[in-house]
C-alpha atoms as a PDB file:
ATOM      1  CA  UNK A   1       0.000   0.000   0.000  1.00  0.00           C
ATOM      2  CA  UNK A   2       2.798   2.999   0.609  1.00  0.00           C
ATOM      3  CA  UNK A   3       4.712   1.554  -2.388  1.00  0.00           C
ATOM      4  CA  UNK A   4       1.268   2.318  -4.803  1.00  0.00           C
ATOM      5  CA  UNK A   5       0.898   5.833  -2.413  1.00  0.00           C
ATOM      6  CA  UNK A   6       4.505   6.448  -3.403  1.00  0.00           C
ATOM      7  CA  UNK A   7       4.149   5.420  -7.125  1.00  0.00           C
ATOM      8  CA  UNK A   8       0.815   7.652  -7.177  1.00  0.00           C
ATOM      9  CA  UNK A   9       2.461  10.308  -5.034  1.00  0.00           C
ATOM     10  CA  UNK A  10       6.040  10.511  -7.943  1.00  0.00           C
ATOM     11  CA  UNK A  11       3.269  10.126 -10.644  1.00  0.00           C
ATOM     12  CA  UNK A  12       1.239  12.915  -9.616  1.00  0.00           C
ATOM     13  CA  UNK A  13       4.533  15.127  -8.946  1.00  0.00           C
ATOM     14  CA  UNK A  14       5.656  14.173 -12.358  1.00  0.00           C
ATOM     15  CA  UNK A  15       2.852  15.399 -14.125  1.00  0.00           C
ATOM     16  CA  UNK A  16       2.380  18.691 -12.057  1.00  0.00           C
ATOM     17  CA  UNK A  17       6.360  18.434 -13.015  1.00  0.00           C
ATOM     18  CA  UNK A  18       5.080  18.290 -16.749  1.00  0.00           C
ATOM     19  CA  UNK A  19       2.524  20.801 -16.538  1.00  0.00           C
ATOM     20  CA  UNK A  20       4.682  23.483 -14.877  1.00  0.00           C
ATOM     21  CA  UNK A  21       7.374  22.671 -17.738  1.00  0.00           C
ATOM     22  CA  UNK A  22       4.322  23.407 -20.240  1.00  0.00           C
ATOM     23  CA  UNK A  23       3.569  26.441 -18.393  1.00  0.00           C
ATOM     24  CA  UNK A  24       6.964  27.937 -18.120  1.00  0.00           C
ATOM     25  CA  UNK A  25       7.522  27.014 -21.854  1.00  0.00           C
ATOM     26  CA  UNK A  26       4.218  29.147 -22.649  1.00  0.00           C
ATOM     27  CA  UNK A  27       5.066  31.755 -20.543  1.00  0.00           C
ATOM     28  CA  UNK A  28       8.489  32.233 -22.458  1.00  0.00           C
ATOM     29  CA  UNK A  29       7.010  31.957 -26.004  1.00  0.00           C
ATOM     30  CA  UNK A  30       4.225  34.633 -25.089  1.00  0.00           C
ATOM     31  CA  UNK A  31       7.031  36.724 -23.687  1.00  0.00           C
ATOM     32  CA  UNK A  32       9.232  35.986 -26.452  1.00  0.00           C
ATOM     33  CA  UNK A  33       6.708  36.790 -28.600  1.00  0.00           C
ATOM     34  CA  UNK A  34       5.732  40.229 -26.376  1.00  0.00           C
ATOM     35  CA  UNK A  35       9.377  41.158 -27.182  1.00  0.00           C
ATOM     36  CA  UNK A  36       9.212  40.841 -30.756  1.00  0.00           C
ATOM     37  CA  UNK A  37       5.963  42.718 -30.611  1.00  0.00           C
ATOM     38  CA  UNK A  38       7.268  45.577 -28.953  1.00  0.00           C
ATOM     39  CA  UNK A  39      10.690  45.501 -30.892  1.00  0.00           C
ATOM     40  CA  UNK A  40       8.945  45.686 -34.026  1.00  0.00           C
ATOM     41  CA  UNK A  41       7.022  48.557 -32.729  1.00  0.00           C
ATOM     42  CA  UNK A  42      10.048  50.190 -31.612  1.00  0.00           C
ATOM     43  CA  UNK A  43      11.507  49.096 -34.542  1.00  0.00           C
ATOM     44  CA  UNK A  44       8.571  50.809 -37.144  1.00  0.00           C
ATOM     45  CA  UNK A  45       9.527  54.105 -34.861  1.00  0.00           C
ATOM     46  CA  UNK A  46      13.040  54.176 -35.462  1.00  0.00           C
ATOM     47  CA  UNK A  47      13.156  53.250 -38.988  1.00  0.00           C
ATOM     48  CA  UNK A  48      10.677  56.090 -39.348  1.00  0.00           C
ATOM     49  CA  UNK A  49      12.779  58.667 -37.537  1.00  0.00           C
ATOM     50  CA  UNK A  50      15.624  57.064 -40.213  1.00  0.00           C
ATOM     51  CA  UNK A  51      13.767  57.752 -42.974  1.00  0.00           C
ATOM     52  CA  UNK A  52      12.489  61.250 -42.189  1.00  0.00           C
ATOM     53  CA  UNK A  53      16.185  62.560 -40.764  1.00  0.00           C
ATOM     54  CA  UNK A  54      17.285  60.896 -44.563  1.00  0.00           C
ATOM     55  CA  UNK A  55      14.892  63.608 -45.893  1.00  0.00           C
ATOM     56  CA  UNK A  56      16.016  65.893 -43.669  1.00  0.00           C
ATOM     57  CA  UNK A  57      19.579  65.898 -44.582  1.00  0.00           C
ATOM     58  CA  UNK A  58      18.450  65.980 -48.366  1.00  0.00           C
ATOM     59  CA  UNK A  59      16.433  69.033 -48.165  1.00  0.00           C
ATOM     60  CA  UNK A  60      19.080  70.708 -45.953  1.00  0.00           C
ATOM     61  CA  UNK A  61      21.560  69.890 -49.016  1.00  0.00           C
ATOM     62  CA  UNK A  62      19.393  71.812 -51.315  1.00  0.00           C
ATOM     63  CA  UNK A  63      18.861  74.559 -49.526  1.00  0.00           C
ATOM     64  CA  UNK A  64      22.172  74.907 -49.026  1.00  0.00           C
ATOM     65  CA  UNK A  65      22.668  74.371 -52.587  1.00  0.00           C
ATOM     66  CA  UNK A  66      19.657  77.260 -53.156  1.00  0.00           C
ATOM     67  CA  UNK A  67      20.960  79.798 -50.836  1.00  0.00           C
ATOM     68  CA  UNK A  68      24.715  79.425 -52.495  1.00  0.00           C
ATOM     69  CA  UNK A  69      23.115  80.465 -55.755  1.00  0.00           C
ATOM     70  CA  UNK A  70      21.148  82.847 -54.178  1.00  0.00           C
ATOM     71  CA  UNK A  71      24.234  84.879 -52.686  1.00  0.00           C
ATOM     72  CA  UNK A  72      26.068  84.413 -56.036  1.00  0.00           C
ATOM     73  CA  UNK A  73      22.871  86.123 -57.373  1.00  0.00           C
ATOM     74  CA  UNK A  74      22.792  88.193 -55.000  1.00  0.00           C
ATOM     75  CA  UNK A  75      26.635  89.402 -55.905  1.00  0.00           C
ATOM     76  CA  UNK A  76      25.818  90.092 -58.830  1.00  0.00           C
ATOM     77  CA  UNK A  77      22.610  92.367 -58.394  1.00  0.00           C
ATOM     78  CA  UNK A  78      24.830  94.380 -55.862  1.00  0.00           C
ATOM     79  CA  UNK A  79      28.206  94.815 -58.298  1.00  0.00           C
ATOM     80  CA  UNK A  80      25.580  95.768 -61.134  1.00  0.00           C
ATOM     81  CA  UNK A  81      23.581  98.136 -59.450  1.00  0.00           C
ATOM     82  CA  UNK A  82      27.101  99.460 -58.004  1.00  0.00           C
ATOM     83  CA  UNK A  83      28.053  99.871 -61.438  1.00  0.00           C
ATOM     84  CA  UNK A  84      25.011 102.231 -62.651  1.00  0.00           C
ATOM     85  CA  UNK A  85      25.337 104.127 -59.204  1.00  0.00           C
ATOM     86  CA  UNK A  86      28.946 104.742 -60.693  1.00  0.00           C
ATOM     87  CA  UNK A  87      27.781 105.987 -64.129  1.00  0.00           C
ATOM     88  CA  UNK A  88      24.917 107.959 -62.750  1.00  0.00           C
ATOM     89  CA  UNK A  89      27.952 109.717 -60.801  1.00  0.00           C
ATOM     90  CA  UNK A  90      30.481 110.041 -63.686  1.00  0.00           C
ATOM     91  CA  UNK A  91      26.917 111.603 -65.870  1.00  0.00           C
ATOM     92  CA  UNK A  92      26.122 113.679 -62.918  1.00  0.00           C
ATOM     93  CA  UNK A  93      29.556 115.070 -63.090  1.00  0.00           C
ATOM     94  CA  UNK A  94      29.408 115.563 -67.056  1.00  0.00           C
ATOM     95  CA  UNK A  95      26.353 117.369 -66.538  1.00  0.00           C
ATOM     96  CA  UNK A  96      27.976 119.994 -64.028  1.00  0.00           C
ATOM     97  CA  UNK A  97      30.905 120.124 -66.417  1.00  0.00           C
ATOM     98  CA  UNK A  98      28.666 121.040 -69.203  1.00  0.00           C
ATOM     99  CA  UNK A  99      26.936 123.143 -66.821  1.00  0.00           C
ATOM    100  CA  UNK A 100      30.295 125.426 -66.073  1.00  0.00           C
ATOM    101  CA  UNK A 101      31.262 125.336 -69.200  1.00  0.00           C
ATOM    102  CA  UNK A 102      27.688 126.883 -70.673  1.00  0.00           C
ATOM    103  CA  UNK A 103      28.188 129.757 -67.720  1.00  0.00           C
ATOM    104  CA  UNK A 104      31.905 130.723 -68.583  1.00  0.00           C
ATOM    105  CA  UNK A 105      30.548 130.820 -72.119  1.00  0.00           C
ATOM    106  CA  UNK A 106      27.742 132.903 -71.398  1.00  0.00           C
ATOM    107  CA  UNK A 107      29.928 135.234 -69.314  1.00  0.00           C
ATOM    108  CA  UNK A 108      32.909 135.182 -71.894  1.00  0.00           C
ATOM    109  CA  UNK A 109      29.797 136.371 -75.085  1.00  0.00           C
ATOM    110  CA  UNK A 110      28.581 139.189 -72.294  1.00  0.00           C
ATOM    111  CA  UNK A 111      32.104 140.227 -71.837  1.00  0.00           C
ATOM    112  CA  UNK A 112      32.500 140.172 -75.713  1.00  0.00           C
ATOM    113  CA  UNK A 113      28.839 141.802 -76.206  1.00  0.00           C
ATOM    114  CA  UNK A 114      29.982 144.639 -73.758  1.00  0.00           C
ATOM    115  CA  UNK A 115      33.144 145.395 -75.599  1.00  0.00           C
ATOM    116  CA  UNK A 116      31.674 145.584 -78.724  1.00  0.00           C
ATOM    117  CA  UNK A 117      28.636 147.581 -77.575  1.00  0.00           C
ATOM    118  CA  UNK A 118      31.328 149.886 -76.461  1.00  0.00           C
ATOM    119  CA  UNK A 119      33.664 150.194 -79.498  1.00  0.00           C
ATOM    120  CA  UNK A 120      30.295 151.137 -81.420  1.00  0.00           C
ATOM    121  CA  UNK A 121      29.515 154.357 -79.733  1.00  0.00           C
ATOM    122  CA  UNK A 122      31.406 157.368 -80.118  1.00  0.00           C
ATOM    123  CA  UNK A 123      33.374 158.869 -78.027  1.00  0.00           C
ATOM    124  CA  UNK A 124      32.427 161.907 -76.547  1.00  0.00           C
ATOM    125  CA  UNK A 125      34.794 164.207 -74.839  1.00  0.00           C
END
């Protein structure tokens, strides 16, 4: 009778030995399986944040590109417009050149219209 109590006792203990194995082999596939969940959710995050600092890093590129070409540009506009500034100057000082020049003339032929005015009249005395 104890020898069938003991055989029933190690039977019972191996199966409760069996079902914990199941169990803890259950409990480490749904954790495995929690991990890979949250891995790939991780995962779908990161490769996100990959993919938008890749579009990042192009569109910084061209706008660096853009605002290269824009100073260039930029150059450009400013050495032109410095350029008519400088002939507006130079034609500003033509114009007062032309301008003295038109008074001594006018005061040279008033000079000359007085002299002869004078030589034309008699002289009195």
């Amino acid at each position: 009778m104890l020898s069938r109590l003991l055989k029933e006792h190690q039977a019972k203990q191996a199966e409760r030995k069996e079902i914990q194995e199941q169990r803890r082999r259950e409990a480490v596939t749904a954790a495995t399986r929690l991990t890979e969940a949250l891995v790939d959710h991780l995962n779908v995050g990161v490769a996100q944040a990959y993919v938008n600092q890749r579009k990042l890093d192009h569109e910084v590129k061209a706008l660096q590109t853009q605002a290269t070409q824009f100073a260039k540009q930029t150059a450009q506009w400013i050495s032109m417009v410095e350029g008519f500034n400088q002939a507006l100057k130079e034609i500003g000082d033509v114009e007062n050149w032309a301008r003295n020049i038109e008074l001594d003339m006018r005061t040279i032929a008033t000079a000359l219209e007085y002299v002869h005015k004078g030589q034309l009249q008699p002289a009195t005395s």
